[in-house]
N, C-alpha and C. Protein backbone atom coordinates (compact mmCIF):
# COMPACT_ATOMS: atom_id res chain seq x y z
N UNK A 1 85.32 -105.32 -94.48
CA UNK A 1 86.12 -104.21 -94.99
C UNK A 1 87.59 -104.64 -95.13
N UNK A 2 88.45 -104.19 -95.77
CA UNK A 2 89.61 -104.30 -96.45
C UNK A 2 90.67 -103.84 -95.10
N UNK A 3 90.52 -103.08 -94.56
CA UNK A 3 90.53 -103.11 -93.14
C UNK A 3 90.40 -103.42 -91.86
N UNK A 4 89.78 -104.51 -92.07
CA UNK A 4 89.50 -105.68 -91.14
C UNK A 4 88.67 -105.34 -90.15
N UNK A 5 88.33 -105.56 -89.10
CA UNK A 5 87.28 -105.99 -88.30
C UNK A 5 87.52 -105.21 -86.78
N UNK A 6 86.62 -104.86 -85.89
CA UNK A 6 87.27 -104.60 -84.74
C UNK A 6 87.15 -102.87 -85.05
N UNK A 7 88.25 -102.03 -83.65
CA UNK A 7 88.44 -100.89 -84.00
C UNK A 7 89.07 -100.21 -84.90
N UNK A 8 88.63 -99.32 -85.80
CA UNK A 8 89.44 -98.26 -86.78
C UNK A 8 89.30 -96.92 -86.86
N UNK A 9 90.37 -96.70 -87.16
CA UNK A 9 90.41 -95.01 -87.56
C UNK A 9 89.61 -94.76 -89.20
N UNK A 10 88.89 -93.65 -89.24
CA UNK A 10 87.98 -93.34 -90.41
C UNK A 10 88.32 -91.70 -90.39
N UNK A 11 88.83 -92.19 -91.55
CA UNK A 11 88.83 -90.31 -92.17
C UNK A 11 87.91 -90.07 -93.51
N UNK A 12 87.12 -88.81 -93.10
CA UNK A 12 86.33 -88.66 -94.39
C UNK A 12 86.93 -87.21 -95.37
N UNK A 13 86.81 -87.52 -96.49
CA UNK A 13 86.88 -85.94 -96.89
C UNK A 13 86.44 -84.97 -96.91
N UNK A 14 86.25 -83.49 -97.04
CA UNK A 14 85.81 -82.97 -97.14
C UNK A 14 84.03 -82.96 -97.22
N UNK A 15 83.99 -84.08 -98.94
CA UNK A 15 82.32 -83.66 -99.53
C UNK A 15 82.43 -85.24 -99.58
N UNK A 16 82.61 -85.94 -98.23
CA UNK A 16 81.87 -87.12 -98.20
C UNK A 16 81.31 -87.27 -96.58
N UNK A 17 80.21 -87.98 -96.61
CA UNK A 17 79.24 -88.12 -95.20
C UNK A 17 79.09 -89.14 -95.09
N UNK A 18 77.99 -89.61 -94.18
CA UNK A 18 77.70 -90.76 -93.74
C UNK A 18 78.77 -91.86 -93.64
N UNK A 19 78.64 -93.08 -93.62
CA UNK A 19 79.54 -94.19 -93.94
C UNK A 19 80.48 -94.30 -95.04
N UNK A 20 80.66 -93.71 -95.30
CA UNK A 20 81.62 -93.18 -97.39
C UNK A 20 82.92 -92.54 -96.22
N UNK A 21 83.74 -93.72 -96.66
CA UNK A 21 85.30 -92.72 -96.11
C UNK A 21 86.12 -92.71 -96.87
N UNK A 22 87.01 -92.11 -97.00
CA UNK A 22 88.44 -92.18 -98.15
C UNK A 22 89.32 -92.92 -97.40
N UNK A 23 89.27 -93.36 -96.10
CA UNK A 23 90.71 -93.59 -95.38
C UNK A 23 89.96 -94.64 -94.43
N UNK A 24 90.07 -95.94 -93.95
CA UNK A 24 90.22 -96.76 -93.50
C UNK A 24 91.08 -97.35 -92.37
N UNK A 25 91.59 -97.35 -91.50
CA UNK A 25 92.59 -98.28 -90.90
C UNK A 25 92.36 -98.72 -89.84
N UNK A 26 92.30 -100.50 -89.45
CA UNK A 26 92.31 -101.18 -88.95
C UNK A 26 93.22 -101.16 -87.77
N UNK A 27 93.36 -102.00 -86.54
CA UNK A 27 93.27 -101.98 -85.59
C UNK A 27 94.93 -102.77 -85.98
N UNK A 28 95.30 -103.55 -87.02
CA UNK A 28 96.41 -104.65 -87.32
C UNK A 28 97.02 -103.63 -87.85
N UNK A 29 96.49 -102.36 -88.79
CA UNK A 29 97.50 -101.54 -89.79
C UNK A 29 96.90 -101.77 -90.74
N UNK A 30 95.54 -102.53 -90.96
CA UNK A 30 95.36 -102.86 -92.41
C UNK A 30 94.78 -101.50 -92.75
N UNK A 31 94.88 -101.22 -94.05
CA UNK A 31 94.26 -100.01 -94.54
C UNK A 31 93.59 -100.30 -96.14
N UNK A 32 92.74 -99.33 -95.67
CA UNK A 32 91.73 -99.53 -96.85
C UNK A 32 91.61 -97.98 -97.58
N UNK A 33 91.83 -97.47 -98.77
CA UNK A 33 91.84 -96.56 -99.50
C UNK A 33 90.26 -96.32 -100.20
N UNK A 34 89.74 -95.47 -100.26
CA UNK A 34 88.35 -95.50 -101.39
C UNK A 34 88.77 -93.80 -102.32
N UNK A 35 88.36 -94.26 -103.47
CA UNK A 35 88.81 -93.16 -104.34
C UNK A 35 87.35 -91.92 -104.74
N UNK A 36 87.34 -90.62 -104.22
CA UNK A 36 86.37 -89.96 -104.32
C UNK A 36 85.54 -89.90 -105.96
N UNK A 37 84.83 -89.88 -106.16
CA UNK A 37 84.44 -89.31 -107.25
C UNK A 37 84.24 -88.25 -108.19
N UNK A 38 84.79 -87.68 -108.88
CA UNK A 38 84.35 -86.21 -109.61
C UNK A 38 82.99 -85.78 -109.56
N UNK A 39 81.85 -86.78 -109.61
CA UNK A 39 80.62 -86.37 -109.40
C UNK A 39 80.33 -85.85 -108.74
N UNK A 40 80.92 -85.94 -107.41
CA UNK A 40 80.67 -85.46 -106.14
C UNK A 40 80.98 -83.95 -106.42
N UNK A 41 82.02 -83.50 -106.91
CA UNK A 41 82.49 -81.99 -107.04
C UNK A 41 81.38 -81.18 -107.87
N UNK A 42 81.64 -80.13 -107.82
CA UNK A 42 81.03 -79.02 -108.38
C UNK A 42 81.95 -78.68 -110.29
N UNK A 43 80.46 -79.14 -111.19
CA UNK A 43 81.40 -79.09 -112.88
C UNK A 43 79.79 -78.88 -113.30
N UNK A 44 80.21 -78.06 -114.26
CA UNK A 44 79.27 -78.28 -115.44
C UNK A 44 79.99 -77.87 -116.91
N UNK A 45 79.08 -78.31 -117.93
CA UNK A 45 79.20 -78.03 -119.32
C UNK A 45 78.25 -77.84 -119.96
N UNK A 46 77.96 -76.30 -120.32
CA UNK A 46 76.51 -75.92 -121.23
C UNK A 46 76.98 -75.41 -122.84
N UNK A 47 75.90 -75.68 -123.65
CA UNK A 47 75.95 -74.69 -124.61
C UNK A 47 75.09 -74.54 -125.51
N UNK A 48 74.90 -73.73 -126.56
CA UNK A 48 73.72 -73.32 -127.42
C UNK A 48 73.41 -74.39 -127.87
N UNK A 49 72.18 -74.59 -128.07
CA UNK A 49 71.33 -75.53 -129.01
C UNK A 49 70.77 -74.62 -130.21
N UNK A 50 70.88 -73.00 -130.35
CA UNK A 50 70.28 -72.39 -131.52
C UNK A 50 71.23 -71.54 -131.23
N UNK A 51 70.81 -70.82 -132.76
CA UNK A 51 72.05 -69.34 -132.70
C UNK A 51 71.50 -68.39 -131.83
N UNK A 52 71.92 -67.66 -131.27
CA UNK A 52 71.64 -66.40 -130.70
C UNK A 52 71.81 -65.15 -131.08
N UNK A 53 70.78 -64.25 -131.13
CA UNK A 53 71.62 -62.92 -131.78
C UNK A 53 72.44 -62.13 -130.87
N UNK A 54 73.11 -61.23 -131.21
CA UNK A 54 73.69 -60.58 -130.31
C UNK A 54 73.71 -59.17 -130.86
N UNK A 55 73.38 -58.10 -130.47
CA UNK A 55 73.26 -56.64 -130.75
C UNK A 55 74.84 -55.90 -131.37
N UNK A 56 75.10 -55.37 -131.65
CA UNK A 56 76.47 -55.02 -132.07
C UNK A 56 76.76 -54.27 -131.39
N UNK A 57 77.74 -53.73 -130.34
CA UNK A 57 78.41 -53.00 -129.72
C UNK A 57 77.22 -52.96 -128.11
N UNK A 58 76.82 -54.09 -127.77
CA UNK A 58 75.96 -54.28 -126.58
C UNK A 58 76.41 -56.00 -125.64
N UNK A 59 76.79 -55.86 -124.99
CA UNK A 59 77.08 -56.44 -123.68
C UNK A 59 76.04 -57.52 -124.03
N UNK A 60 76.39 -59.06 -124.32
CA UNK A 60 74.70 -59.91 -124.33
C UNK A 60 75.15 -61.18 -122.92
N UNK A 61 74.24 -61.06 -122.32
CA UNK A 61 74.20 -62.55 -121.55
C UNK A 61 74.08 -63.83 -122.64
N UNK A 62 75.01 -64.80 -122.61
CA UNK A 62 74.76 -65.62 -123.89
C UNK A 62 73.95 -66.70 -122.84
N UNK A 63 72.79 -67.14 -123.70
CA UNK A 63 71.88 -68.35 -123.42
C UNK A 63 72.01 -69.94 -123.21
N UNK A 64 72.86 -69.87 -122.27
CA UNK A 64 73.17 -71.72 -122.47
C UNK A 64 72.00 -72.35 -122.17
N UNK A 65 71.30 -73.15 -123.17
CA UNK A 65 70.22 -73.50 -123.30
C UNK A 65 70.17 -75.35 -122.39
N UNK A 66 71.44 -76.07 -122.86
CA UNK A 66 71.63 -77.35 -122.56
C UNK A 66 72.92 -77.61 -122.09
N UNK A 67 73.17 -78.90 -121.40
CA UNK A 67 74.12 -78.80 -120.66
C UNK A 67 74.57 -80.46 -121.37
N UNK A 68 76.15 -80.78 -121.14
CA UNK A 68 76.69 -82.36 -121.62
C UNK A 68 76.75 -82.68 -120.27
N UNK A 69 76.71 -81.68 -119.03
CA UNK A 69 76.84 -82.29 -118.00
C UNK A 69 76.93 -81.40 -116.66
N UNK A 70 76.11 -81.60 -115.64
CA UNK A 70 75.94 -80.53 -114.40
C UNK A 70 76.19 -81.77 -113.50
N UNK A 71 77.22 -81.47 -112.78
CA UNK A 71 77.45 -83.05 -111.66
C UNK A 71 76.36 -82.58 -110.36
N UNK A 72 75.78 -81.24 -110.27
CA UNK A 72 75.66 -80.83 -108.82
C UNK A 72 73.87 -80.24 -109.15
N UNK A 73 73.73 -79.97 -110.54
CA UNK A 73 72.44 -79.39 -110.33
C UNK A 73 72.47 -77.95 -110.42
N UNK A 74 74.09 -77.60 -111.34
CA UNK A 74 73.97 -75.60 -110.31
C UNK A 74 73.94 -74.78 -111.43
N UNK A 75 74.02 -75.04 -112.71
CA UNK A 75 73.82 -74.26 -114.20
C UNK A 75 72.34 -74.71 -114.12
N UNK A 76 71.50 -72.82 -114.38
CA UNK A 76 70.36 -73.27 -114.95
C UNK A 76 70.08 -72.84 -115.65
N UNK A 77 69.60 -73.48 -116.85
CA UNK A 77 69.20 -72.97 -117.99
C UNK A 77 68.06 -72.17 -118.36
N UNK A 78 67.58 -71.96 -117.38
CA UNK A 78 66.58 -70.93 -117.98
C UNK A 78 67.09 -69.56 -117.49
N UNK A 79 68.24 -69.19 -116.39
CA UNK A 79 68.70 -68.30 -116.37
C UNK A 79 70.04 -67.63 -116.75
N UNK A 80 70.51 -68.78 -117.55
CA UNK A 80 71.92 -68.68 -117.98
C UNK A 80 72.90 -68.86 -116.68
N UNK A 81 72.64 -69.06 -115.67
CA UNK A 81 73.09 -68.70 -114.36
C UNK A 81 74.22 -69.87 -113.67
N UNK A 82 74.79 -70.12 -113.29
CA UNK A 82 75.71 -71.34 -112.38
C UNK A 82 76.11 -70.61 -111.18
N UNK A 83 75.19 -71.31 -110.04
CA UNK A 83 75.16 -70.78 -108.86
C UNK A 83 76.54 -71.74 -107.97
N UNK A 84 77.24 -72.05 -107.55
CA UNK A 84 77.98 -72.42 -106.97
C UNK A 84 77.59 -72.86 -105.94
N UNK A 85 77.29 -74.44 -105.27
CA UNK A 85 77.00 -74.62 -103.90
C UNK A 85 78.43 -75.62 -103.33
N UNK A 86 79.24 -75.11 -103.82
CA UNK A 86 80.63 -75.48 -103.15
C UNK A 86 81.55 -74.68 -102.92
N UNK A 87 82.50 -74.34 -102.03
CA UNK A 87 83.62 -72.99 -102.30
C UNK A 87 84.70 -73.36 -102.42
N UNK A 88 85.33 -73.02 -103.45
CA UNK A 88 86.17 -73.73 -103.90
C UNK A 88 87.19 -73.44 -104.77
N UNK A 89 88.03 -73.61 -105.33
CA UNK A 89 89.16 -72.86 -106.59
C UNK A 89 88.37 -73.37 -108.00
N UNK A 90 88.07 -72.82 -108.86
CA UNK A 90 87.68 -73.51 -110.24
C UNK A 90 88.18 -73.17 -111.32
N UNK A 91 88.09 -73.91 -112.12
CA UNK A 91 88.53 -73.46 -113.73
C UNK A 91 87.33 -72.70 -114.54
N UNK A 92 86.86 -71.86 -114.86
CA UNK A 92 86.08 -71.12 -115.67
C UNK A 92 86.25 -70.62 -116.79
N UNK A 93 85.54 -71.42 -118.11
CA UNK A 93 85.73 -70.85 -119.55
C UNK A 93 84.89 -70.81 -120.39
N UNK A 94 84.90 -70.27 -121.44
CA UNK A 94 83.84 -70.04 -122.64
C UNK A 94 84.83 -69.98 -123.78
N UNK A 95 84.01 -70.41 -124.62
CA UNK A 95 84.31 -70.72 -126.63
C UNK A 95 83.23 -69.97 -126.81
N UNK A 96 83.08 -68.70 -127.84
CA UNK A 96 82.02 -68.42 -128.82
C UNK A 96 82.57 -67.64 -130.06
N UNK A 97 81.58 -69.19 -130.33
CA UNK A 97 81.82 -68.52 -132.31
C UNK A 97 80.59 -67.79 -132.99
N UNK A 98 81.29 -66.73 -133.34
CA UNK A 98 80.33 -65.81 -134.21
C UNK A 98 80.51 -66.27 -135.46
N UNK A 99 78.75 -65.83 -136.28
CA UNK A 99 78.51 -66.02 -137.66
C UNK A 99 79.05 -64.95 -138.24
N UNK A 100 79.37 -65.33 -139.55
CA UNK A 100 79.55 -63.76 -140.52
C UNK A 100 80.27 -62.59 -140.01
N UNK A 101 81.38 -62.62 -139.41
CA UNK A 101 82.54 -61.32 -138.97
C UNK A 101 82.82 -60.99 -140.01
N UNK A 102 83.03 -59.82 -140.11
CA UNK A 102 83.69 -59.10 -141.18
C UNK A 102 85.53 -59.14 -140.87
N UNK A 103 86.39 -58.67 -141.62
CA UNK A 103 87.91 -58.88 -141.67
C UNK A 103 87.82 -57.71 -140.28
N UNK A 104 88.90 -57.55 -139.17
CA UNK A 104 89.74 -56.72 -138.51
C UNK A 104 87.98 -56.62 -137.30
N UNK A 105 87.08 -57.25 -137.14
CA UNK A 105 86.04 -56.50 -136.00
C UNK A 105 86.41 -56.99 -135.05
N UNK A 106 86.30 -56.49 -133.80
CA UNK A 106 86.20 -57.05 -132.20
C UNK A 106 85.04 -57.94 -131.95
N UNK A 107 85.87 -59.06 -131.33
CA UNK A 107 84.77 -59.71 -131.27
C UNK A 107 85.02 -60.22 -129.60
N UNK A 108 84.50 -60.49 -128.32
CA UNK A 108 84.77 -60.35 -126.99
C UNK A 108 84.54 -61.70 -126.34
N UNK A 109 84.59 -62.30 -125.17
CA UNK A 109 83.94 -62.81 -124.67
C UNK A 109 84.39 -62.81 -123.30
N UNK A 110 83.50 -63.00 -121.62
CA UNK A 110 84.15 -62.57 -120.89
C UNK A 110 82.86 -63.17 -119.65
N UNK A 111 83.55 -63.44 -118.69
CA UNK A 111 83.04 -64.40 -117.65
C UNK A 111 82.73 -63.14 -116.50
N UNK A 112 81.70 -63.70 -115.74
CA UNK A 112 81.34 -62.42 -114.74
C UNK A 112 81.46 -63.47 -113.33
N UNK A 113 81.64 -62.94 -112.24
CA UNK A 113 81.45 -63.61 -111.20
C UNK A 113 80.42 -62.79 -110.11
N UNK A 114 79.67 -62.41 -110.01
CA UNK A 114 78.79 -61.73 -108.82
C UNK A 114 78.63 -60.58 -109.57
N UNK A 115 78.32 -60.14 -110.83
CA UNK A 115 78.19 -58.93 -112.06
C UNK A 115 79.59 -58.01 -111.80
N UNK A 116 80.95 -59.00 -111.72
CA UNK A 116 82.20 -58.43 -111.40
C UNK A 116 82.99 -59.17 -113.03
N UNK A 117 83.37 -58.33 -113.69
CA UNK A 117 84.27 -59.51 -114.77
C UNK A 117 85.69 -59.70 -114.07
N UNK A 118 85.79 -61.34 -114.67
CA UNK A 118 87.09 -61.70 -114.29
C UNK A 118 87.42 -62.24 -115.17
N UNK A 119 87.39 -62.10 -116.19
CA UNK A 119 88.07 -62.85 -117.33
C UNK A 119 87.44 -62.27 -118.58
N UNK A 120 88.01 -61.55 -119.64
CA UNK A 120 87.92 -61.19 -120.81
C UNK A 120 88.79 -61.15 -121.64
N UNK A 121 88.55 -61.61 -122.81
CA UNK A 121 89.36 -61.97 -124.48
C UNK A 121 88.47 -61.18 -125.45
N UNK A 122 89.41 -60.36 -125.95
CA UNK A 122 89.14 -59.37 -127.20
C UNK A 122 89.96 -59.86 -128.42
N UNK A 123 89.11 -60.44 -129.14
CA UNK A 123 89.97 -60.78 -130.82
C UNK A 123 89.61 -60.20 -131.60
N UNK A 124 90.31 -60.13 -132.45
CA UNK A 124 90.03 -58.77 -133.48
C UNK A 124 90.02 -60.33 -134.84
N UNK A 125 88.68 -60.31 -135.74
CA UNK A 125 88.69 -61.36 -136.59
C UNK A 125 89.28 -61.20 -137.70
N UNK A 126 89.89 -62.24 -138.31
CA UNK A 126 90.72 -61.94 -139.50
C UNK A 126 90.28 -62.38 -140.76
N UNK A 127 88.53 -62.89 -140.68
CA UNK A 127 87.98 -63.53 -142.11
C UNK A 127 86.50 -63.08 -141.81
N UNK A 128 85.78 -62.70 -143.23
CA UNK A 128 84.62 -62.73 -142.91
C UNK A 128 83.61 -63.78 -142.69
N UNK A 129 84.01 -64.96 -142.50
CA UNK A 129 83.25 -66.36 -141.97
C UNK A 129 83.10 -66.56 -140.63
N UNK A 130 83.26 -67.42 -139.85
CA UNK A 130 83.15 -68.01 -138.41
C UNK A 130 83.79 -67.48 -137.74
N UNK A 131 84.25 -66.99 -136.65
CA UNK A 131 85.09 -66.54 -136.36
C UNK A 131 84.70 -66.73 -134.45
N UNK A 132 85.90 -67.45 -134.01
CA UNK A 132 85.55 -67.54 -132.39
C UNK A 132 86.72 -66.73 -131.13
N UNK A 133 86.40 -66.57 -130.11
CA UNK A 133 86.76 -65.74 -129.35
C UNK A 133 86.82 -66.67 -127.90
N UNK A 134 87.65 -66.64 -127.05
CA UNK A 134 87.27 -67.65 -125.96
C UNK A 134 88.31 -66.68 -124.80
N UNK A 135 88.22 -67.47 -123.74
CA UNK A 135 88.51 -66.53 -122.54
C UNK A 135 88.52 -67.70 -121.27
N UNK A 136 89.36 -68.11 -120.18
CA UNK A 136 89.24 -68.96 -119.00
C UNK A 136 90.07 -68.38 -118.24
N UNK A 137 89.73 -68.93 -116.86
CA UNK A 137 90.69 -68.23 -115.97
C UNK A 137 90.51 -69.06 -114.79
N UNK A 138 91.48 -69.08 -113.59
CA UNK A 138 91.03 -70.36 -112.20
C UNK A 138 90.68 -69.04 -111.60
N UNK A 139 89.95 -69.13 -110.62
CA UNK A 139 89.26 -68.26 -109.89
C UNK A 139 88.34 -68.88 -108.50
N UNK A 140 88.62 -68.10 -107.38
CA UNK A 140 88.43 -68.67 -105.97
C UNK A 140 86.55 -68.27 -105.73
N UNK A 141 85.57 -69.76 -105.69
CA UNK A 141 84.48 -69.14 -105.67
C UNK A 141 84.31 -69.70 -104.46
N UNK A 142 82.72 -69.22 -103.54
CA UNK A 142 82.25 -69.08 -102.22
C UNK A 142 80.54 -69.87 -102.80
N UNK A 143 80.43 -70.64 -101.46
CA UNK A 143 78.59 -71.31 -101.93
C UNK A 143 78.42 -69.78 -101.90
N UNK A 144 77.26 -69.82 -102.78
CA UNK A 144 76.44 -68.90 -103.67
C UNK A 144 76.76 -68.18 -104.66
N UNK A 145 77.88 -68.49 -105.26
CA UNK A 145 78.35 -66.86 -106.19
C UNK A 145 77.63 -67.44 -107.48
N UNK A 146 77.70 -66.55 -107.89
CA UNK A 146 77.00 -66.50 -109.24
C UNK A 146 78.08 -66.41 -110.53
N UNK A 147 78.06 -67.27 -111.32
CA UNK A 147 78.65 -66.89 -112.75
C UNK A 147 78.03 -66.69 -114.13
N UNK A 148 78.24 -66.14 -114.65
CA UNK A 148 77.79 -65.96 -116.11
C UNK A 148 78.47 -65.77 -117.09
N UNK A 149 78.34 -65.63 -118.46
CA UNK A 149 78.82 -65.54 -119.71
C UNK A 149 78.32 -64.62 -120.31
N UNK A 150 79.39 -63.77 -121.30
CA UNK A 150 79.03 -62.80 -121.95
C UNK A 150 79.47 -62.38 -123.54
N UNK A 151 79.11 -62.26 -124.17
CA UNK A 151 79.30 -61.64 -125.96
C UNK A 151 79.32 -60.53 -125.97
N UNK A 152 80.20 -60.29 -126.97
CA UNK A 152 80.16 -58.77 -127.73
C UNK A 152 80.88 -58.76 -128.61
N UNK A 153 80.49 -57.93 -129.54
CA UNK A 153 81.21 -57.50 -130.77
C UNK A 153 81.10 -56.09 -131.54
N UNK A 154 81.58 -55.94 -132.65
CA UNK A 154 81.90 -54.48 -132.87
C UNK A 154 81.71 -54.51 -134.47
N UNK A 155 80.59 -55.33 -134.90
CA UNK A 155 80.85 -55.58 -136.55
C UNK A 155 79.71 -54.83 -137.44
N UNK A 156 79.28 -53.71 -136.28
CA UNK A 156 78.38 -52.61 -136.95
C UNK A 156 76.69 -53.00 -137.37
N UNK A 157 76.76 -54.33 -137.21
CA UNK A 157 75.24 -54.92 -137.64
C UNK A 157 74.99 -55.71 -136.37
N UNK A 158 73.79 -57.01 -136.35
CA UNK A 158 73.78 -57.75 -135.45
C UNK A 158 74.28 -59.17 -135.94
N UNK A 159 74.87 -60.14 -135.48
CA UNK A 159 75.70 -60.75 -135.42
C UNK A 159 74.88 -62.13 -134.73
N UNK A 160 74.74 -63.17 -134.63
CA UNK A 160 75.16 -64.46 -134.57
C UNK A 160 76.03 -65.15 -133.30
N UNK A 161 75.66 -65.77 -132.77
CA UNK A 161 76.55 -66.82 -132.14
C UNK A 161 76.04 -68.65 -132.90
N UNK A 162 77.10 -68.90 -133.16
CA UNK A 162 77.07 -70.62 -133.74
C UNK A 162 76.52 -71.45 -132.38
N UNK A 163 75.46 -72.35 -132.67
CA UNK A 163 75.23 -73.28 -132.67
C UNK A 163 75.71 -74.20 -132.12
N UNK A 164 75.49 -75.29 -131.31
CA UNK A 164 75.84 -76.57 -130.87
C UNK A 164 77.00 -76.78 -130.06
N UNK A 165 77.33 -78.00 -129.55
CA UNK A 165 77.99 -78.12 -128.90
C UNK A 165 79.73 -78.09 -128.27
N UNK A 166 80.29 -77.92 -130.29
CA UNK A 166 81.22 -77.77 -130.29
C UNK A 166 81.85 -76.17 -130.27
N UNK A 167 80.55 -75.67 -130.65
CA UNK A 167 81.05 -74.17 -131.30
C UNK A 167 80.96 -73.19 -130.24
N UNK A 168 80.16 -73.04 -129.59
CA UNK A 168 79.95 -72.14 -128.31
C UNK A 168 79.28 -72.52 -127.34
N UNK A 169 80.10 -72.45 -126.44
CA UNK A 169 79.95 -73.55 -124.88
C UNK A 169 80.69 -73.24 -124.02
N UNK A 170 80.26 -73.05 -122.68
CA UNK A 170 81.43 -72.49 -121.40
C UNK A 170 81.27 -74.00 -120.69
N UNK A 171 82.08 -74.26 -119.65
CA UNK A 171 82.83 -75.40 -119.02
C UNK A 171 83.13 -74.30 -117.38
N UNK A 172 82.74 -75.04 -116.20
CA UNK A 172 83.18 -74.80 -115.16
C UNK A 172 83.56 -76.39 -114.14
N UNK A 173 84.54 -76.03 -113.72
CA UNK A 173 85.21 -77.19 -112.63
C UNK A 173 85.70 -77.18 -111.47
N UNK A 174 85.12 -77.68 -110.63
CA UNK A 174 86.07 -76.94 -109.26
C UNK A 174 87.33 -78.30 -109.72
N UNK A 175 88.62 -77.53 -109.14
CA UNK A 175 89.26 -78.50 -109.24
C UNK A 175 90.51 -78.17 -107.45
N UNK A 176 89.74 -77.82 -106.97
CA UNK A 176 90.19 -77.94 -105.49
C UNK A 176 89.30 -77.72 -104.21
C-alpha cells in the first residue's frame, strides 16, 4: 500500500465496506488517498422508447420504459417507479415533449415524491408542433421513498409524448 506497511489509520466513507478505504495513513505519515466512485451512489436515467398517449386534462404516470443508466438497480421499469435505497440530497428532473400542441395549451410536467408533488412546470405552448415542458428540483430523499413522473396537458384531444432518448426522459442523482 502507498501507505506503507505496519500500523495505520483507515477511514472509510460513508457507502464503502470491507477493505475499500478513501483514507490511508501509515505509521511514517505516508498517506494514501482512493477516489470513490459515482457508481457507488444512487443515479439513474430513463426514458420512452415509444410514444405514449396521454388523456387531455388527466394526470398520466409517464412510462419510462428504458434506462442509459441505473448505477444501483432502483428505477423500475415496469413500474415507472425509482425506489431510493440511499438517503440522501438529489437532483430530480424530467424533459417531456409533446406531439402536435396546438398555439397557447398547457402543457405540465411534475415529479412526485411518496404521491406528494415537489416539483411542477406549467408551459403554455407557442406552436402547433413539438412542444416540451420540463421541471427539476434538489430534494432531501430517505431509503425507500418513492419517485415518479407525471404529464398533463390541456389541448382538448389526446396528445402524445415524443419518443426516445433525447426527447422525454427524467434523470435522478444523489449528489450528497
Amino acid at each position: 500500500s502507498a501507505a506503507g506497511t505496519g500500523n495505520k489509520t483507515l477511514i472509510q466513507g460513508q457507502d464503502q465496506s470491507g477493505s475499500n478505504y478513501a483514507i490511508e495513513i501509515g505509521d511514517a505519515g505516508a498517506l494514501k488517498l482512493t477516489t470513490p466512485t459515482i457508481n457507488s451512489w444512487s443515479g439513474c436515467r430513463v426514458y420512452l422508447n415509444s410514444t405514449q398517449a396521454i388523456t387531455t386534462a388527466s394526470t398520466t404516470l409517464v412510462q419510462f420504459t428504458h434506462e442509459n443508466y441505473d448505477n444501483l438497480g432502483e428505477f423500475n421499469t415496469s413500474t415507472y417507479t425509482f425506489t431510493a435505497t440511499q438517503a440522501g440530497t438529489y437532483l430530480l428532473g424530467v424533459t417531456l415533449q409533446f406531439v402536435d400542441m396546438g398555439d397557447t395549451k398547457d402543457i405540465l410536467a411534475y415529479i412526485d415524491v411518496n404521491g406528494t408533488t415537489v416539483s411542477v412546470y406549467d408551459h403554455k405552448s407557442s406552436s402547433a408542433n413539438y412542444e416540451s415542458t420540463a421541471t427539476n428540483t434538489i430534494w432531501k430523499l430517505s431509503a425507500n421513498d418513492l419517485v415518479k413522473f407525471y404529464a398533463r396537458h390541456a389541448h382538448g384531444s389526446d396528445r402524445s409524448l415524443a419518443s426516445g432518448s433525447s426527447a422525454s426522459h427524467a434523470y435522478i442523482q444523489r449528489i450528497s
